[in-house]
N, C-alpha and C. Protein backbone atom coordinates (compact mmCIF):
# COMPACT_ATOMS: atom_id res chain seq x y z
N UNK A 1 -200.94 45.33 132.56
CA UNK A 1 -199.97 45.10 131.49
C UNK A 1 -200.71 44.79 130.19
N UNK A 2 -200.40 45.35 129.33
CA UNK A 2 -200.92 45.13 127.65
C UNK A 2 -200.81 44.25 127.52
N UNK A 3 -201.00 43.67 126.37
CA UNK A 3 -201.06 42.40 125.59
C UNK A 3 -199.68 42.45 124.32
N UNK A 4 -199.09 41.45 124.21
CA UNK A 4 -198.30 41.41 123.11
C UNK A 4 -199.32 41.60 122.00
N UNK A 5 -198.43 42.35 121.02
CA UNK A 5 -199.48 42.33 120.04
C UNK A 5 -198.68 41.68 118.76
N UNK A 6 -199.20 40.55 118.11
CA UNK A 6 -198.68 39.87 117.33
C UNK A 6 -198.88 39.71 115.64
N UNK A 7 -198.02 39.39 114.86
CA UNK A 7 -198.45 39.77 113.25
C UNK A 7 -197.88 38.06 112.95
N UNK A 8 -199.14 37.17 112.31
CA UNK A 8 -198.56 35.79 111.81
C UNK A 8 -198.22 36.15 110.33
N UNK A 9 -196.95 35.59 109.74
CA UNK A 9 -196.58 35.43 108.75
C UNK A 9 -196.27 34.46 108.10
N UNK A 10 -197.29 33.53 107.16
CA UNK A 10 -197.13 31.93 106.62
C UNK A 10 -197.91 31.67 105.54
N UNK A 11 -197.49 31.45 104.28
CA UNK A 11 -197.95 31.21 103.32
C UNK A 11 -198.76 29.54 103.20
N UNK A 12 -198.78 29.12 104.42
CA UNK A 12 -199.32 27.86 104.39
C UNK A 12 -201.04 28.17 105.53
N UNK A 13 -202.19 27.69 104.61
CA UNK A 13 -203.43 28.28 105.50
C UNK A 13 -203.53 28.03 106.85
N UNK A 14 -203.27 26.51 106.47
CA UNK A 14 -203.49 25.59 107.70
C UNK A 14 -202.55 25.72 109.20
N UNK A 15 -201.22 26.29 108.51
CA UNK A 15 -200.58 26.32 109.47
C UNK A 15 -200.66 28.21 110.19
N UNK A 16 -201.12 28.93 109.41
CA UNK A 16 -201.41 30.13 109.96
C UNK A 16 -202.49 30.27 110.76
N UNK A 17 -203.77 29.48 110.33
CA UNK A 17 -204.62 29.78 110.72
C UNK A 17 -204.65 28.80 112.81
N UNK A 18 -204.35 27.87 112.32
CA UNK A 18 -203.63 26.69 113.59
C UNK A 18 -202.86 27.28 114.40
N UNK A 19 -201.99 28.36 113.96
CA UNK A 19 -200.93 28.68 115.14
C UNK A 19 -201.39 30.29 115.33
N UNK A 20 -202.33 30.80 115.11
CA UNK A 20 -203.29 32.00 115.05
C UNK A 20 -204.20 31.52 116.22
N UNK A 21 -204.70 30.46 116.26
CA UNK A 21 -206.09 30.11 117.11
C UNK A 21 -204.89 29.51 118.61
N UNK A 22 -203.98 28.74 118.39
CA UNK A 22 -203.27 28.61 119.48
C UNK A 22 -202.73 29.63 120.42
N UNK A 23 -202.43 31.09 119.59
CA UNK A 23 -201.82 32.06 119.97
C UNK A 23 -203.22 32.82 120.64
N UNK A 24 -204.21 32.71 120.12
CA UNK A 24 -205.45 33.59 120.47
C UNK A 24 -205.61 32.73 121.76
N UNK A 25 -205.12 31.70 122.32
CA UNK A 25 -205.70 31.03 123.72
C UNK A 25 -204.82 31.20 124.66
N UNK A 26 -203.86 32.08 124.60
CA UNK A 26 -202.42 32.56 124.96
C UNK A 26 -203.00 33.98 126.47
N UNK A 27 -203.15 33.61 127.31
CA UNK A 27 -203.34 35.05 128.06
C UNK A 27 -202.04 35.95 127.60
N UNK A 28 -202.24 37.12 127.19
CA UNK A 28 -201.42 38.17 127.38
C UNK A 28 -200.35 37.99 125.93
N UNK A 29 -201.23 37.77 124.79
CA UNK A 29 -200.81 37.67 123.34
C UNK A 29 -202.26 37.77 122.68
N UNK A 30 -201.88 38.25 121.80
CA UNK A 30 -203.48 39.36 120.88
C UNK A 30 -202.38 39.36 119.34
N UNK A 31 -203.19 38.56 118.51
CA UNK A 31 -202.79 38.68 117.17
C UNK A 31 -203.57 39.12 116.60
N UNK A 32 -202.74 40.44 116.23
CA UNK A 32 -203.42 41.36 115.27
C UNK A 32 -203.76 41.07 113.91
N UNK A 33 -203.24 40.51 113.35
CA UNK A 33 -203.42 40.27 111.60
C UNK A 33 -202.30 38.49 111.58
N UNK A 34 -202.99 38.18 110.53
CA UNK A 34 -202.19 37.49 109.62
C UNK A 34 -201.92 37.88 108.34
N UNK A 35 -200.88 37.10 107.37
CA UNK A 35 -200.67 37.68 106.48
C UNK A 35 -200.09 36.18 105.88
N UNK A 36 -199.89 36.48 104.14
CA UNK A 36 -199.50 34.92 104.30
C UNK A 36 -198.37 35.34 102.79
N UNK A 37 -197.89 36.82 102.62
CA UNK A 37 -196.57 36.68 101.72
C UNK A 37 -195.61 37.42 102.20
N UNK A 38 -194.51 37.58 101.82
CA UNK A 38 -193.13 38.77 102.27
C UNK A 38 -193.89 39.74 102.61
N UNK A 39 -194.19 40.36 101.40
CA UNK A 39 -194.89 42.05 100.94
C UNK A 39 -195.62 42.02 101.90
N UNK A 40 -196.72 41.31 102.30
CA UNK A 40 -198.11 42.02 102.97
C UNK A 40 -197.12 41.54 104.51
N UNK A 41 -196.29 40.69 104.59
CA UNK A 41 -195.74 41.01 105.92
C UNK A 41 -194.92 42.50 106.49
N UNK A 42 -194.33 42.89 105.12
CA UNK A 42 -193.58 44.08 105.37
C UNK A 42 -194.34 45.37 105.70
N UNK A 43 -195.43 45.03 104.63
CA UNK A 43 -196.83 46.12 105.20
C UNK A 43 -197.32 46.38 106.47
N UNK A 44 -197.54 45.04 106.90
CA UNK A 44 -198.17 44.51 107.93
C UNK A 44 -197.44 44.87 108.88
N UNK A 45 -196.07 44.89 108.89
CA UNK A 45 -194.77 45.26 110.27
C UNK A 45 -195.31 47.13 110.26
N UNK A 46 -195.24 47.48 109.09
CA UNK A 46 -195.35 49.02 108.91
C UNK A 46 -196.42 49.78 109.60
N UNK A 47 -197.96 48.79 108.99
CA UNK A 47 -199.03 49.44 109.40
C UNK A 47 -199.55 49.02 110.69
N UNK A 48 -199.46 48.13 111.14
CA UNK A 48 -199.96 47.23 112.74
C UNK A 48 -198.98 47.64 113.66
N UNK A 49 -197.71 47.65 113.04
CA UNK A 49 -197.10 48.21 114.45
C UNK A 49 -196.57 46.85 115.66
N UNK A 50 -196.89 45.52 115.47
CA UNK A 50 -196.89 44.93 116.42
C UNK A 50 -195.50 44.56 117.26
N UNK A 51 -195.40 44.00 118.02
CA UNK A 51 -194.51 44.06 118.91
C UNK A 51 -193.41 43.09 118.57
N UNK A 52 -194.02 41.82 118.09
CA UNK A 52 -193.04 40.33 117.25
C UNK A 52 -194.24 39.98 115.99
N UNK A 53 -193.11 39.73 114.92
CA UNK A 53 -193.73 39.41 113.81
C UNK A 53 -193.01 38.09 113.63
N UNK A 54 -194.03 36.98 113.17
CA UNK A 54 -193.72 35.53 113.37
C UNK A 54 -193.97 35.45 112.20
N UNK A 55 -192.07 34.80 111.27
CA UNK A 55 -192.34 34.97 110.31
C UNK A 55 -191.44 33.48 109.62
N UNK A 56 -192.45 33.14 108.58
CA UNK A 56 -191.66 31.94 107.83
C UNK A 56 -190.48 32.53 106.87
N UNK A 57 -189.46 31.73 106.31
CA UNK A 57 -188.65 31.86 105.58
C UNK A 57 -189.39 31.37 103.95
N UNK A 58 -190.08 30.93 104.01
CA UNK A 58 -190.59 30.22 102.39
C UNK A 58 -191.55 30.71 102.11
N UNK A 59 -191.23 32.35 101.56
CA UNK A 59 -192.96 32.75 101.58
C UNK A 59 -193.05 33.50 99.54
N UNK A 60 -194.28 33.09 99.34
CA UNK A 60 -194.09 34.37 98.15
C UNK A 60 -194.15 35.55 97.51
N UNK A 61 -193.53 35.74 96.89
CA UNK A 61 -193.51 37.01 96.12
C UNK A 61 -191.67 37.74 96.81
N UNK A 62 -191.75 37.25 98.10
CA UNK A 62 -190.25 37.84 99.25
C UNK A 62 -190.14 37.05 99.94
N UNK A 63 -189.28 36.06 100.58
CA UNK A 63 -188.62 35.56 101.39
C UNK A 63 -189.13 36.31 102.33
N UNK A 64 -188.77 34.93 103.69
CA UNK A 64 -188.80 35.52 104.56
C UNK A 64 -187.58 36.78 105.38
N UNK A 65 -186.64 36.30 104.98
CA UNK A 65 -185.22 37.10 104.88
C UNK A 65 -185.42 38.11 104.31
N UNK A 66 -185.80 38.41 103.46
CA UNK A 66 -185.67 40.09 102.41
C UNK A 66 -186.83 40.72 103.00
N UNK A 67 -187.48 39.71 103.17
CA UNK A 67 -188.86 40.51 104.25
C UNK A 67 -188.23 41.27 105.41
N UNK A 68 -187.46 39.95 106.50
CA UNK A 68 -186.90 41.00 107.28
C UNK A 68 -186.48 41.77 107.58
N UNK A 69 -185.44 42.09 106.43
CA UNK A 69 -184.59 43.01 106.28
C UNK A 69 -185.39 44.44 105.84
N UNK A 70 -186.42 44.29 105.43
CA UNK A 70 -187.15 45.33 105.07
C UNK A 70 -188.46 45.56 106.28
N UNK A 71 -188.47 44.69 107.22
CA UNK A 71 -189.25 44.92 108.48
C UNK A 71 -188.24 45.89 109.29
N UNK A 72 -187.06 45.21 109.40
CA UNK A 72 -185.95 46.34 110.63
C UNK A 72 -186.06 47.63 109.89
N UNK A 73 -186.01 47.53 108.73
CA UNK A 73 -185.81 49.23 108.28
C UNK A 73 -187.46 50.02 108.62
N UNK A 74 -188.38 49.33 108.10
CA UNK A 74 -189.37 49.67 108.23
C UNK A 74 -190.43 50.02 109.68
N UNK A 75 -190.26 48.94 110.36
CA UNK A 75 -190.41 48.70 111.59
C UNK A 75 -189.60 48.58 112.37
N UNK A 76 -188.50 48.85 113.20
CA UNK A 76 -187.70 48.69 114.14
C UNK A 76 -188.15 48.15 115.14
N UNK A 77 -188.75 48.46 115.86
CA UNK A 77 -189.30 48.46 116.95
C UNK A 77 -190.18 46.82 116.85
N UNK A 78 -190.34 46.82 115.91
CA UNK A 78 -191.06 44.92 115.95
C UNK A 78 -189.95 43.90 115.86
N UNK A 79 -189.75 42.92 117.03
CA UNK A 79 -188.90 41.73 116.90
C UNK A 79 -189.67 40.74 116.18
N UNK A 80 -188.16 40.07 115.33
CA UNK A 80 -188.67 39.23 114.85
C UNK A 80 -188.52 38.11 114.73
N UNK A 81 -189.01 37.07 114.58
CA UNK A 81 -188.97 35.77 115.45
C UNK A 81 -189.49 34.76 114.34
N UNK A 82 -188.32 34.15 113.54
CA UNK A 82 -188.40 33.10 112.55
C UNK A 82 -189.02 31.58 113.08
N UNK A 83 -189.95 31.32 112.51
CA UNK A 83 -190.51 29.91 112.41
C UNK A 83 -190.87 29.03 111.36
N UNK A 84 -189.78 28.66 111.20
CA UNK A 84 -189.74 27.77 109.73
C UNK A 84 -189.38 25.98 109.83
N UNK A 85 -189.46 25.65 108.78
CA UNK A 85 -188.91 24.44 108.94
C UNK A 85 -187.41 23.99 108.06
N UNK A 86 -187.10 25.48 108.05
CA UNK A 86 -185.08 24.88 107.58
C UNK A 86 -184.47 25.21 108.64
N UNK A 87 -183.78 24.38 108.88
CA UNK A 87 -182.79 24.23 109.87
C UNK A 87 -181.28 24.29 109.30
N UNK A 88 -180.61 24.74 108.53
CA UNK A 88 -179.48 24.92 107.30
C UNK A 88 -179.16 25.96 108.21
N UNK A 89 -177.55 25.85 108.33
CA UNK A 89 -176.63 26.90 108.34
C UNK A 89 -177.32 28.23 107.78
N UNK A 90 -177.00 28.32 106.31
CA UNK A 90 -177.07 29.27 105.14
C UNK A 90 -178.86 30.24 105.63
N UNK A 91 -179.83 29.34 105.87
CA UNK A 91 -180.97 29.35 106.42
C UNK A 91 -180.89 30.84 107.95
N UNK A 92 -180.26 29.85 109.20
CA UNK A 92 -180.26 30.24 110.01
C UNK A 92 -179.12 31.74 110.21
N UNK A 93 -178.10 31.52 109.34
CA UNK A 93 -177.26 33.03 109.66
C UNK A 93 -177.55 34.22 108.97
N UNK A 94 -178.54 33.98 107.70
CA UNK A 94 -179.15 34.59 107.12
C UNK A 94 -180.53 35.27 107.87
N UNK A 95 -181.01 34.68 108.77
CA UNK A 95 -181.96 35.53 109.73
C UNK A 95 -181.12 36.47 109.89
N UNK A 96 -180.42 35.19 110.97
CA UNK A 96 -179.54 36.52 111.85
C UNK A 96 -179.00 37.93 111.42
N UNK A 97 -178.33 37.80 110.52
CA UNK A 97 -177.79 38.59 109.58
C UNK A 97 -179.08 39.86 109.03
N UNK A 98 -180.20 39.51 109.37
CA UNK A 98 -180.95 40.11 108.43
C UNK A 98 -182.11 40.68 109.13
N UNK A 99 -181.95 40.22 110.73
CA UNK A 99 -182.06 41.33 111.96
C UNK A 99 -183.28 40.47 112.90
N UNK A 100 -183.45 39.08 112.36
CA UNK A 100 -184.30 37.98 113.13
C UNK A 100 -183.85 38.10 114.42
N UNK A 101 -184.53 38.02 115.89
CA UNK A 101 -184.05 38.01 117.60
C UNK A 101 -184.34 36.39 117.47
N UNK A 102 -184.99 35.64 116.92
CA UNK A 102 -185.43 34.25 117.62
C UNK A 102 -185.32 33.20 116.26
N UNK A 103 -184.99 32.45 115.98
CA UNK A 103 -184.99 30.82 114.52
C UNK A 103 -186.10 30.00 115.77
N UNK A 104 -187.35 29.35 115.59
CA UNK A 104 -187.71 28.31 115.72
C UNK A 104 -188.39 27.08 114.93
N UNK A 105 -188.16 25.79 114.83
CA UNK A 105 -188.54 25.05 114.66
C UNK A 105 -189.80 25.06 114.67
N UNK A 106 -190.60 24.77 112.84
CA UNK A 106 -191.77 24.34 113.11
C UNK A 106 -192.34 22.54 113.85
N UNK A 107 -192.77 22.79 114.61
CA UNK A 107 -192.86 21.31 115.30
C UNK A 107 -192.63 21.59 116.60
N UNK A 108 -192.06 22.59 116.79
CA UNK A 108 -191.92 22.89 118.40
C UNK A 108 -193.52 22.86 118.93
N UNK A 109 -193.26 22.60 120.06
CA UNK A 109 -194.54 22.97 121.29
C UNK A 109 -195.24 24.12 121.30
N UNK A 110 -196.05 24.32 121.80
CA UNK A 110 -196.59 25.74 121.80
C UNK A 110 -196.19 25.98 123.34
N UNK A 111 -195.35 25.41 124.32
CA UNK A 111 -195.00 26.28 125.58
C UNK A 111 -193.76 26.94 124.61
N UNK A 112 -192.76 26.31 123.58
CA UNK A 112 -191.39 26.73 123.36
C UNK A 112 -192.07 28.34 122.88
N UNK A 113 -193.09 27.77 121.60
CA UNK A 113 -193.28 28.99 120.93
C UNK A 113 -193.55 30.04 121.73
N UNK A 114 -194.45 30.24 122.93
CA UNK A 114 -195.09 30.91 123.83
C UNK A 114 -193.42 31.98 124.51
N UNK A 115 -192.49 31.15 124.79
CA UNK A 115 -191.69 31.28 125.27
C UNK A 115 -190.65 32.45 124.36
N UNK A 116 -190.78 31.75 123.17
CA UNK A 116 -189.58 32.46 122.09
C UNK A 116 -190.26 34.38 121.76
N UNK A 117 -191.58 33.81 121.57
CA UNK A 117 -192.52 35.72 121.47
C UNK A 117 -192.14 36.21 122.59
N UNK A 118 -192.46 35.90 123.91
CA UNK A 118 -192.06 36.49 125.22
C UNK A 118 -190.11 37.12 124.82
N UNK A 119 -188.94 36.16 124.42
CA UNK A 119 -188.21 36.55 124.79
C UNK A 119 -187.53 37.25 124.05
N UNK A 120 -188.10 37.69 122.07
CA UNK A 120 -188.18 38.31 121.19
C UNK A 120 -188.24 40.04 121.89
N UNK A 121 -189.69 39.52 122.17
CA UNK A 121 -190.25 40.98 122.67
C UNK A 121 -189.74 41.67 124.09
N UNK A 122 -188.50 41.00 124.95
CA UNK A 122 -187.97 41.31 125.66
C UNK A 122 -186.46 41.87 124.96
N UNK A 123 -186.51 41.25 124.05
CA UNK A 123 -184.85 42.03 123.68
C UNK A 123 -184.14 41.11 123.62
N UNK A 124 -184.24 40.02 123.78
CA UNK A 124 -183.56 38.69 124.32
C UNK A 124 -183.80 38.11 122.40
N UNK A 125 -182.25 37.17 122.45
CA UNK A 125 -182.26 35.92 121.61
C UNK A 125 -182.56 34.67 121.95
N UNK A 126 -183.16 34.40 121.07
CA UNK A 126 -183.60 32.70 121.42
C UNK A 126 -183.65 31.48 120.08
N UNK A 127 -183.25 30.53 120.12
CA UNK A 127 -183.52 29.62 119.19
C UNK A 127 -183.58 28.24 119.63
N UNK A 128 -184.30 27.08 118.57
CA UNK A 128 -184.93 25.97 118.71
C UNK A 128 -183.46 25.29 119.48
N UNK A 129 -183.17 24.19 120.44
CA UNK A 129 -181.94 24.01 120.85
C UNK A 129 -180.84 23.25 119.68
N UNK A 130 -181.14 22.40 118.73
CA UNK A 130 -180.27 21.85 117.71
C UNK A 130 -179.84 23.37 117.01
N UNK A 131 -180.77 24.68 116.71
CA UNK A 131 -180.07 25.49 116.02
C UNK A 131 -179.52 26.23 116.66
N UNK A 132 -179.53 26.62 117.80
CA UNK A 132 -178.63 26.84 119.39
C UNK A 132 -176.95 26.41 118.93
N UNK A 133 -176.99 25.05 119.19
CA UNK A 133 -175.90 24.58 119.45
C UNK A 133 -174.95 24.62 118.39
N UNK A 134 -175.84 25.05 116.65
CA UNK A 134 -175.03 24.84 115.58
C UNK A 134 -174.07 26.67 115.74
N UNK A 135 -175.43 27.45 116.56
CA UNK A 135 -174.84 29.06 116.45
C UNK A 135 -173.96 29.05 117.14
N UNK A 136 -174.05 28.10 118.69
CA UNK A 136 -172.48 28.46 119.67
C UNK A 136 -171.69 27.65 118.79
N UNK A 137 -171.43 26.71 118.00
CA UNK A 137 -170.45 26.19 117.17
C UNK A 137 -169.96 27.03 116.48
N UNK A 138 -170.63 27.46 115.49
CA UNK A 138 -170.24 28.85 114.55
C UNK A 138 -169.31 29.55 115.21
N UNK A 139 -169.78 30.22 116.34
CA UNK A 139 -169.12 31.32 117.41
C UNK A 139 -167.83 31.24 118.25
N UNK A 140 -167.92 29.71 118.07
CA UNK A 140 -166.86 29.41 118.64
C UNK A 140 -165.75 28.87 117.83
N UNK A 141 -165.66 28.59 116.64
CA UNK A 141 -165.18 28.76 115.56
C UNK A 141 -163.92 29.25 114.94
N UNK A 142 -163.03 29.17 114.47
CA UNK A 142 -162.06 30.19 113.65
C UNK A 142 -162.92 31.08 113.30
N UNK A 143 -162.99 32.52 112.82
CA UNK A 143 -163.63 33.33 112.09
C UNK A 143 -163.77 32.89 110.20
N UNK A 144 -164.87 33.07 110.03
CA UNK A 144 -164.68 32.68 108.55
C UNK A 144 -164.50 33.40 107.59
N UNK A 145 -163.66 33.15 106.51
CA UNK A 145 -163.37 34.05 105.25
C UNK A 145 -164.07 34.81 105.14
N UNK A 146 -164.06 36.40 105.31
CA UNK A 146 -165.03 37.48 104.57
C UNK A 146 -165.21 36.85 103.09
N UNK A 147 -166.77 37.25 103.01
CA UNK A 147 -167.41 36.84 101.86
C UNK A 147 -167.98 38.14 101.43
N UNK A 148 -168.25 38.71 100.15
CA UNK A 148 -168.91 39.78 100.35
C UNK A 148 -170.63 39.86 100.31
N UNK A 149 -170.98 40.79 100.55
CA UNK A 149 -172.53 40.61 101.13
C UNK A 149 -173.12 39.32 101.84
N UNK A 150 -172.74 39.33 103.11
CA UNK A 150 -173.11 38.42 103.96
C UNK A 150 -174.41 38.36 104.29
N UNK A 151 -175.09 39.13 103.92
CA UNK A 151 -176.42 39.14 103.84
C UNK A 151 -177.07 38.00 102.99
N UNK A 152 -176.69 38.05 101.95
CA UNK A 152 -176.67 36.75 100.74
C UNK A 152 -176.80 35.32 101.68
N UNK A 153 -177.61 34.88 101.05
CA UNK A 153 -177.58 33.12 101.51
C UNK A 153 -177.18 32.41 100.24
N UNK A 154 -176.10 31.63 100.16
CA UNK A 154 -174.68 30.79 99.15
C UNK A 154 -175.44 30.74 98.24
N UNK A 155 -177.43 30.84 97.69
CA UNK A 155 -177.65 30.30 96.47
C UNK A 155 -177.88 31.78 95.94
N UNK A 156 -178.23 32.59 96.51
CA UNK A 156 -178.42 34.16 96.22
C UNK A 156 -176.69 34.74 95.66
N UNK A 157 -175.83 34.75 96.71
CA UNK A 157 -174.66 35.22 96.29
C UNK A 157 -174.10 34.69 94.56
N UNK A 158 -174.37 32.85 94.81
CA UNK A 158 -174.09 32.47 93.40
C UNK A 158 -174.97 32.97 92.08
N UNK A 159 -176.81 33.23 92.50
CA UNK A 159 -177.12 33.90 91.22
C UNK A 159 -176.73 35.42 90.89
N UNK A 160 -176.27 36.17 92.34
CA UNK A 160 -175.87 37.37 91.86
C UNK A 160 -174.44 37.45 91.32
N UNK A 161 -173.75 36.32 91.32
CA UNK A 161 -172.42 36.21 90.40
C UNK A 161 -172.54 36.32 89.00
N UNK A 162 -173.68 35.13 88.76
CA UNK A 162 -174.06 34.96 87.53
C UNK A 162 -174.46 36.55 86.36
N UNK A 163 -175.15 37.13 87.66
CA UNK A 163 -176.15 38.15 87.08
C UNK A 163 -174.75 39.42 86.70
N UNK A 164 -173.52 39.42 87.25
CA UNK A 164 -172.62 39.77 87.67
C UNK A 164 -171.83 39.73 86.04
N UNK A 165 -171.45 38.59 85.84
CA UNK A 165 -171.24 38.07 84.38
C UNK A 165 -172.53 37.93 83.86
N UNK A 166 -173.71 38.88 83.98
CA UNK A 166 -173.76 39.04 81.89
C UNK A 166 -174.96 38.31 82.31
N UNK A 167 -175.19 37.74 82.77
CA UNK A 167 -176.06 35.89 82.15
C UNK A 167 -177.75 36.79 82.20
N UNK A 168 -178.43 36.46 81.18
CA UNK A 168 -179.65 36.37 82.02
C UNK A 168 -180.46 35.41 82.74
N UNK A 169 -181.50 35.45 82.74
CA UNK A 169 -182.23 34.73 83.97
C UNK A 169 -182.52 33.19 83.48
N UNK A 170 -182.94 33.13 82.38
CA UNK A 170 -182.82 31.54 81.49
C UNK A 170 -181.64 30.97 81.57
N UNK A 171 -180.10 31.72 81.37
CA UNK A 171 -179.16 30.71 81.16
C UNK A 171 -179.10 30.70 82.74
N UNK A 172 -179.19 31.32 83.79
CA UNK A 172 -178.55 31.34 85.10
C UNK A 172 -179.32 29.91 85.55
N UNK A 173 -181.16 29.70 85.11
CA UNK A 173 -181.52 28.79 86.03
C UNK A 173 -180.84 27.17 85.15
N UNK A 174 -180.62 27.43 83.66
CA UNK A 174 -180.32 25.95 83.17
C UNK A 174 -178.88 26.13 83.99
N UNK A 175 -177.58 26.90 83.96
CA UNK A 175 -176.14 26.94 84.93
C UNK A 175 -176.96 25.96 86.11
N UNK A 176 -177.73 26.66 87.12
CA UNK A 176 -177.49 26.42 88.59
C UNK A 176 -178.89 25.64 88.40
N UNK A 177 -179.51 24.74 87.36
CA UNK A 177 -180.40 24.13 87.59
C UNK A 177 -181.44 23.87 88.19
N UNK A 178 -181.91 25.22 88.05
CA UNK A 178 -182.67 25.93 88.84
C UNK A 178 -184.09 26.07 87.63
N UNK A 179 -185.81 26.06 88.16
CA UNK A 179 -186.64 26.72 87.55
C UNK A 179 -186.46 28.28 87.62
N UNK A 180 -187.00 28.88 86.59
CA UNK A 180 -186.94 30.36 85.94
C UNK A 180 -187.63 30.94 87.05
N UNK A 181 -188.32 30.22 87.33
CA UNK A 181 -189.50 31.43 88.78
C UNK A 181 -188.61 31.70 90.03
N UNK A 182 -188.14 30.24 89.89
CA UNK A 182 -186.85 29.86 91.26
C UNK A 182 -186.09 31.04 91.55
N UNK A 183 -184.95 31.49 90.21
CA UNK A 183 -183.86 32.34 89.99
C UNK A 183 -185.04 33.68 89.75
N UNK A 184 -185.78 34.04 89.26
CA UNK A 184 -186.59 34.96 89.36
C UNK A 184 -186.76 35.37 91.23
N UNK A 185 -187.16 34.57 92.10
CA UNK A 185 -187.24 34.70 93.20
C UNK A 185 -185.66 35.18 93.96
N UNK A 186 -184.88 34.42 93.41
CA UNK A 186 -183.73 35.06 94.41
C UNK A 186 -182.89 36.43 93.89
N UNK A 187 -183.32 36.47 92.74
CA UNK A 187 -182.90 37.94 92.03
C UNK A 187 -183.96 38.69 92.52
N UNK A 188 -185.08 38.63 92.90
CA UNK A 188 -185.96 39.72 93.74
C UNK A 188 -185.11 39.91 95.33
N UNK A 189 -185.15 38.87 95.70
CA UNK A 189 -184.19 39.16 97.07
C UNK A 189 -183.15 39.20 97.31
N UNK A 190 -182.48 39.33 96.58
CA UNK A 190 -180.82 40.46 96.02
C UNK A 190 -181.02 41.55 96.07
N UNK A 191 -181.88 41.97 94.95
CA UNK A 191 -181.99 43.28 94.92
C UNK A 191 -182.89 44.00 96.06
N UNK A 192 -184.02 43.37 96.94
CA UNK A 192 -184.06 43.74 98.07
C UNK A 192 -183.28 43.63 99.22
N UNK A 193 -182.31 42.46 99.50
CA UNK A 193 -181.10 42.99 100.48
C UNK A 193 -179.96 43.70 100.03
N UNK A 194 -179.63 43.78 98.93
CA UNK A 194 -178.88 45.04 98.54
C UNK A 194 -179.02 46.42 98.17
N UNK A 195 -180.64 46.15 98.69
CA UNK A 195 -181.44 47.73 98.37
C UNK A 195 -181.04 48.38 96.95
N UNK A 196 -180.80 47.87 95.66
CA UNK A 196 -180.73 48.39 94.62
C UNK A 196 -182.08 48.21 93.83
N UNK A 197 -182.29 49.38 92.88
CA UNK A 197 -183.40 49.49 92.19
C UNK A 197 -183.42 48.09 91.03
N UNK A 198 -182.19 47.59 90.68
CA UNK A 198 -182.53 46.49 89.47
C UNK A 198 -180.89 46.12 88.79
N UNK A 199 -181.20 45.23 87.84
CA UNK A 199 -180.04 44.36 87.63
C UNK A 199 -179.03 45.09 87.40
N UNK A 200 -179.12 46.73 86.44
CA UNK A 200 -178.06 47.37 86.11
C UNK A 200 -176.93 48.43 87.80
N UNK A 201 -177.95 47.88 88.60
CA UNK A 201 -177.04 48.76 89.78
C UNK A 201 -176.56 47.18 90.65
N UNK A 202 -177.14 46.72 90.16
CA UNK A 202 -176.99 44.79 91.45
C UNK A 202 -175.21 44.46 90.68
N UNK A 203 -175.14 44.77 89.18
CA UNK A 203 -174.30 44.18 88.65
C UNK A 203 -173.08 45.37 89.14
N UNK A 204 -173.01 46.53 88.90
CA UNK A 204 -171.92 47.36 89.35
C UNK A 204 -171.72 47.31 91.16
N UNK A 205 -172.77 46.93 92.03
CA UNK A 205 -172.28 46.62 93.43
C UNK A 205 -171.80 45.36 93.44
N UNK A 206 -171.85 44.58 92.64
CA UNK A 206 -171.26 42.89 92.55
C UNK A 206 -170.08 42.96 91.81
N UNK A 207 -169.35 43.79 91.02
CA UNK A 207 -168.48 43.89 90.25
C UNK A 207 -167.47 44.20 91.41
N UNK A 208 -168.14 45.46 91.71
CA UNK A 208 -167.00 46.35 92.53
C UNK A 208 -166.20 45.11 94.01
N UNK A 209 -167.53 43.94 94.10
CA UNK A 209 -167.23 43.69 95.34
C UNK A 209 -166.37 42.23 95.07
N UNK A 210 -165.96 41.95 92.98
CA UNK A 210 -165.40 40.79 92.94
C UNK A 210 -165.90 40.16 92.67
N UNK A 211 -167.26 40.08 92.55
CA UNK A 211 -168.12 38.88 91.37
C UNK A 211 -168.35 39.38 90.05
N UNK A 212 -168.01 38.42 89.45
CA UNK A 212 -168.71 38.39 88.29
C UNK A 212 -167.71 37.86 87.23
């Protein structure tokens, strides 16, 4: 039997390089590359090929979310298996939504982690158990108000309202009190989960859909 073949994704050294050397003592897991932004993760899903890509949500230049969403298109065939440290609703359905198999907790064990790659790369869902119990809550649930682009996580949807009405990127971050790099960042991952080329096509798919 092969080896899983694995792609780390973490803009933090210490913690890539730490859960790289843990994974390398793993019989029957082989990490191929690390990588430590969105972009070189999306590359990285493209050109390595690997089987689960272990990927943070707080990364730069792309989220880990807009990353994903551009790993399933790109890579199919690689599961992907979030390890972050938000534990948020908005956080966790936004994987989902955006084609993540596994949410774990940074702080978990390395048997959980060991466990979550195995059940990624089987086809199987898995998550840390507190974000478990918030998803069978969800599920079990009334259904909630269609929102449009559910892909959006509540601070993305609100700057693409903004962007929607007119605003540019200065008044949007003094509105939502936000730094300029901040709202710069989630207007990059708008327009990568809505796959539009830039603000003049983001604003006519946000119009049409009631924002703005």
């Amino acid at each position: 039997m092969t080896d899983l073949r694995i792609v780390l994704a973490d803009d933090h050294p210490v913690v890539r390089d730490g859960l790289s050397a843990l994974l390398a003592s793993v019989p029957g897991l082989t990490v191929v590359e690390t990588v430590a932004t969105g972009r070189e993760a999306v590359r990285a899903a493209a050109t390595a090929a690997p089987d689960v890509l272990v990927l943070d949500i707080q990364m730069p230049d792309l989220d880990g979310i807009a990353a994903a969403v551009e790993i399933t298109r790109v890579a199919p065939k690689t599961a992907i298996l979030i390890l972050t440290m938000f534990d948020d609703d908005d956080s966790v359905f936004a994987a989902m939504r955006a084609g993540a198999s596994g949410y774990v907790l940074k702080g978990a064990g390395q048997d959980e982690i060991v466990r979550a790659i195995h059940a990624v790369a089987g086809g199987e869902a898995i998550f840390s158990p507190g974000v478990a119990r918030r998803v069978l809550g969800y599920l079990a649930g009334p259904p909630p108000s269609a929102a449009p682009f559910p892909e959006l996580t509540t601070r993305e949807r609100e700057v693409l309202d903004l962007i929607a009405a007119g605003m540019p990127t200065a008044t949007i971050a003094t509105r939502l009190g936000l730094a300029h790099k901040t709202v710069s960042n989630h207007t990059s991952a708008v327009f990568a989960k809505l796959q539009v080329a830039g603000r003049a096509e983001a604003i006519v798919r946000a119009r049409r859909a009631g924002l703005g």
